[in-house]
Protein backbone atom coordinates (compact mmCIF):
# COMPACT_ATOMS: atom_id res chain seq x y z
CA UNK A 1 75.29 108.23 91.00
CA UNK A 2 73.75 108.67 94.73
CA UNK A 3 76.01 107.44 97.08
CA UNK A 4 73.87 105.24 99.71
CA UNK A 5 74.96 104.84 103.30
CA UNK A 6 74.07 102.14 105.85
CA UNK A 7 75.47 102.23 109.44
CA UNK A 8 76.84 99.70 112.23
CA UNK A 9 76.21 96.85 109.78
CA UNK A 10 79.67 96.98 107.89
CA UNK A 11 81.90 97.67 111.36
CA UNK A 12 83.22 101.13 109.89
CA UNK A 13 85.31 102.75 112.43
CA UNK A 14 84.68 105.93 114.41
CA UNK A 15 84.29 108.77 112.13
CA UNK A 16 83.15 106.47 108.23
CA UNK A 17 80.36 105.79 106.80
CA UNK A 18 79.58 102.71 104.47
CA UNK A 19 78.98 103.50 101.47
CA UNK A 20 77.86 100.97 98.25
CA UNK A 21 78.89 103.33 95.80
CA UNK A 22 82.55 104.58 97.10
CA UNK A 23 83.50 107.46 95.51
CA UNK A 24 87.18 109.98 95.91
CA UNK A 25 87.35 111.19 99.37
CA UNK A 26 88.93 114.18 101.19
CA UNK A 27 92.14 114.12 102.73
CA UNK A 28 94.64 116.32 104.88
CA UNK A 29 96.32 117.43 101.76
CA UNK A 30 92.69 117.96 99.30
CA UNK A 31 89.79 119.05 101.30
CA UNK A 32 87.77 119.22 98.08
CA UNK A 33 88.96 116.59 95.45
CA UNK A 34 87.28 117.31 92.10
CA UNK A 35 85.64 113.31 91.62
CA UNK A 36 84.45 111.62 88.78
CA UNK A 37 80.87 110.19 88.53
CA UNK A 38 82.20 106.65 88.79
CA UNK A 39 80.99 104.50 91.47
CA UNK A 40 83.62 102.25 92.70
CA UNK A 41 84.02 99.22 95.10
CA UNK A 42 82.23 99.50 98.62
CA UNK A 43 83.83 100.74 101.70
CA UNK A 44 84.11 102.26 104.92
CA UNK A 45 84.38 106.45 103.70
CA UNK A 46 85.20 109.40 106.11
CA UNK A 47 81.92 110.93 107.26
CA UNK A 48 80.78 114.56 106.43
CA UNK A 49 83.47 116.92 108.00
CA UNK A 50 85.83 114.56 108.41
CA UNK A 51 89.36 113.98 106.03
CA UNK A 52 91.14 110.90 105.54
CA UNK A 53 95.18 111.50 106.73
CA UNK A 54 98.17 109.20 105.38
CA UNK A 55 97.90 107.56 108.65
CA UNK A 56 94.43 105.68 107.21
CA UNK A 57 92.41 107.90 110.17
CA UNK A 58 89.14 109.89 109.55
CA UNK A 59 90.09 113.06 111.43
CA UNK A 60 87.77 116.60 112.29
CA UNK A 61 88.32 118.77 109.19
CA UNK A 62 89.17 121.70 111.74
CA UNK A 63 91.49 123.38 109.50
CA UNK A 64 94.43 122.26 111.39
CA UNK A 65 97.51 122.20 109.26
CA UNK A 66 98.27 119.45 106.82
CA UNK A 67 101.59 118.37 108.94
CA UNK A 68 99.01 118.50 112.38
CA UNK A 69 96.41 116.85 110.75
CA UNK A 70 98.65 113.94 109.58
CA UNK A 71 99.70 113.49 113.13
CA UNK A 72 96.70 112.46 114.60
CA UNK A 73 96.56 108.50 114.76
CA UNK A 74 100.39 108.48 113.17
CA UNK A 75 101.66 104.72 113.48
CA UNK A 76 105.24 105.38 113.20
CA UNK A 77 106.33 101.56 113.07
CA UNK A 78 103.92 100.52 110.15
CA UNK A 79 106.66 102.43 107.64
CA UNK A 80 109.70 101.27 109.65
CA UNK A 81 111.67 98.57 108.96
CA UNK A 82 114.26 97.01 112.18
CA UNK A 83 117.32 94.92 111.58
CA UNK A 84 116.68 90.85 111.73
CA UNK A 85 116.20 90.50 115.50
CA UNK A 86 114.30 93.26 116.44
CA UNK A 87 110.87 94.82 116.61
CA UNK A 88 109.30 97.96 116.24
CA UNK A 89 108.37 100.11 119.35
CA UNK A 90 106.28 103.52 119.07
CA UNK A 91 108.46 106.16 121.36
CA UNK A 92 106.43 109.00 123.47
CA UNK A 93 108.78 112.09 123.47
CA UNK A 94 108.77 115.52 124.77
CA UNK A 95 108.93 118.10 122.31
CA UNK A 96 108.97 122.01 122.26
CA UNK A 97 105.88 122.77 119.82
CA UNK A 98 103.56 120.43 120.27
CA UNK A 99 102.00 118.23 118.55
CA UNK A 100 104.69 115.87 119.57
CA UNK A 101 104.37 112.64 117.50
CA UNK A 102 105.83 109.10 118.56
CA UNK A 103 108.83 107.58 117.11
CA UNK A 104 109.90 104.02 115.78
CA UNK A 105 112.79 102.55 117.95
CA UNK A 106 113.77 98.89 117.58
CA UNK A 107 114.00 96.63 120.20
CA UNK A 108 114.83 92.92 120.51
CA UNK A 109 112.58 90.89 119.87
CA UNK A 110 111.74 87.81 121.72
CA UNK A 111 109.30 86.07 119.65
CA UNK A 112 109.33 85.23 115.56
CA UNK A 113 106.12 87.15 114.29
CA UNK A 114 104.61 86.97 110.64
CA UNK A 115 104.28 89.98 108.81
CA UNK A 116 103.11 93.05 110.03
CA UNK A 117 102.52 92.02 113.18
CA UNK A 118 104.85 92.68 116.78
CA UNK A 119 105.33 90.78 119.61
CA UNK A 120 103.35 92.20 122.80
CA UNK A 121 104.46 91.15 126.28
CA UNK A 122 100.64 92.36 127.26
CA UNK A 123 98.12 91.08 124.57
CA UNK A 124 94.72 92.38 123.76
CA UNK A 125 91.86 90.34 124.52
CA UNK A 126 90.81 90.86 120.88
CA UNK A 127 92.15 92.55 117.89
CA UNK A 128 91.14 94.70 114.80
CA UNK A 129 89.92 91.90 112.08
CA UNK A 130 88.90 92.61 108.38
CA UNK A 131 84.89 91.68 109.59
CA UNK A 132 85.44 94.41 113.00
CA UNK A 133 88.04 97.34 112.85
CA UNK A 134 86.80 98.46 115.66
CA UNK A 135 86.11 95.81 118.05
CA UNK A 136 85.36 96.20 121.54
CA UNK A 137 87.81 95.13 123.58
CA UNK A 138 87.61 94.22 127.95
CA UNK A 139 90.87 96.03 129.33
CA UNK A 140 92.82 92.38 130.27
CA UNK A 141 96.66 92.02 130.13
CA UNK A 142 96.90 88.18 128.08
CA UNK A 143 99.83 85.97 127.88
CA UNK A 144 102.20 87.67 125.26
CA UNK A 145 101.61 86.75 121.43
CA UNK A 146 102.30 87.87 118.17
CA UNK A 147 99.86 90.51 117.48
CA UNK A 148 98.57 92.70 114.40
CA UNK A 149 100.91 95.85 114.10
CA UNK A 150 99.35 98.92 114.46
CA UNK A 151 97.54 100.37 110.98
CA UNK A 152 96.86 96.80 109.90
CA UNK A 153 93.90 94.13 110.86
CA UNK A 154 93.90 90.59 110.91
CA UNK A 155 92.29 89.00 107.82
CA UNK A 156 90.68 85.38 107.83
CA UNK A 157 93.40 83.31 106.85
CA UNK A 158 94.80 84.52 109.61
CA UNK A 159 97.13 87.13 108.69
CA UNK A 160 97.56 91.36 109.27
CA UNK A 161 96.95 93.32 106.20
CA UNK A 162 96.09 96.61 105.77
CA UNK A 163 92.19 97.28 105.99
CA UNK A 164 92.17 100.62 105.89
CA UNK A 165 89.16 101.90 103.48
CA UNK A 166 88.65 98.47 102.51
CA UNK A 167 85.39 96.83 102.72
CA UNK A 168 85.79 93.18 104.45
CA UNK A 169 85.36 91.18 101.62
CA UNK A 170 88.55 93.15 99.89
CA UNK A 171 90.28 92.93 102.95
CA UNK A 172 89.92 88.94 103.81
CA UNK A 173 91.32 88.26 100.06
CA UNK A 174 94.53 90.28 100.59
CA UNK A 175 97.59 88.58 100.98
CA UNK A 176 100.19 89.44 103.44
CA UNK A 177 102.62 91.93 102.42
CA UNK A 178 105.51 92.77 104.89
CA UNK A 179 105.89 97.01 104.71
């Protein structure tokens, strides 16, 4: 079955294509998965040259290595879990061979937040949403709020799931589910 693509009206991020007819993609660890014929949901697909990493990112297929190339984008708090009373912070730190990836540290936190989402002392003006990944944001410092953790999007009942690959129809009906 012919995959068929349509752009900027599904709000893929940088780097996917729509496609109606979703089909096995690459990733950092299988540049060339062997995929059956079958044509499943629609969603947002890494575009030609590009592999998915565990981090839910289309990245350049530049034949980096498969521990570089699951660096780029890495959310380190989206698979960490803090004590009751804190929240997860990504860490810059220096390193000797680069790349040099951030790390969770947990902080208290001064806010109760749902799931996967953080308190931020700065807010966004707007956030990722199942119906816009990638939305356009003006560069403005907000009161502080809960906000979606990064890796996940904010669905239409109002809480942060995971939208990665998902088309926004999949993504609005997901429940939350605390990682």
């Amino acid at each position: 079955m012919k995959a068929t693509y349509i752009s900027d009206t599904h709000n893929c991020c940088s780097n996917e294509t729509w496609r109606d007819c979703a089909t096995c993609e690459p990733t950092c660890e299988d540049h060339n998965p062997i995929c059956t014929k079958e044509c499943k949901p629609a969603a947002c697909q890494c575009s030609e040259g590009f592999v998915r990493n565990v981090n839910g990112e289309c990245v350049n297929d530049t034949g980096m290595s498969v521990e570089q190339c699951n660096l780029v984008g890495l959310h380190p708090c989206k698979n960490h879990t803090c004590p009751a009373g804190q929240q997860c912070e990504e860490a810059l730190v220096n390193c000797f061979v680069p790349p040099c990836p951030p790390i969770p540290v947990c902080i208290n936190e001064t806010q109760s937040c749902g799931p996967n989402e953080h308190h931020v002392e700065c807010a966004a003006a707007c956030e990722p949403t199942c119906n816009n990944r990638c939305p356009i944001c003006t560069m403005q410092c907000l009161s502080p709020r809960c906000q979606c953790s990064p890796g996940y999007v904010r669905n239409n009942n109002g809480t942060c799931v995971d939208g990665v690959g998902k088309s926004p129809e999949v993504c609005n009906a997901q429940p939350a589910v605390n990682e």
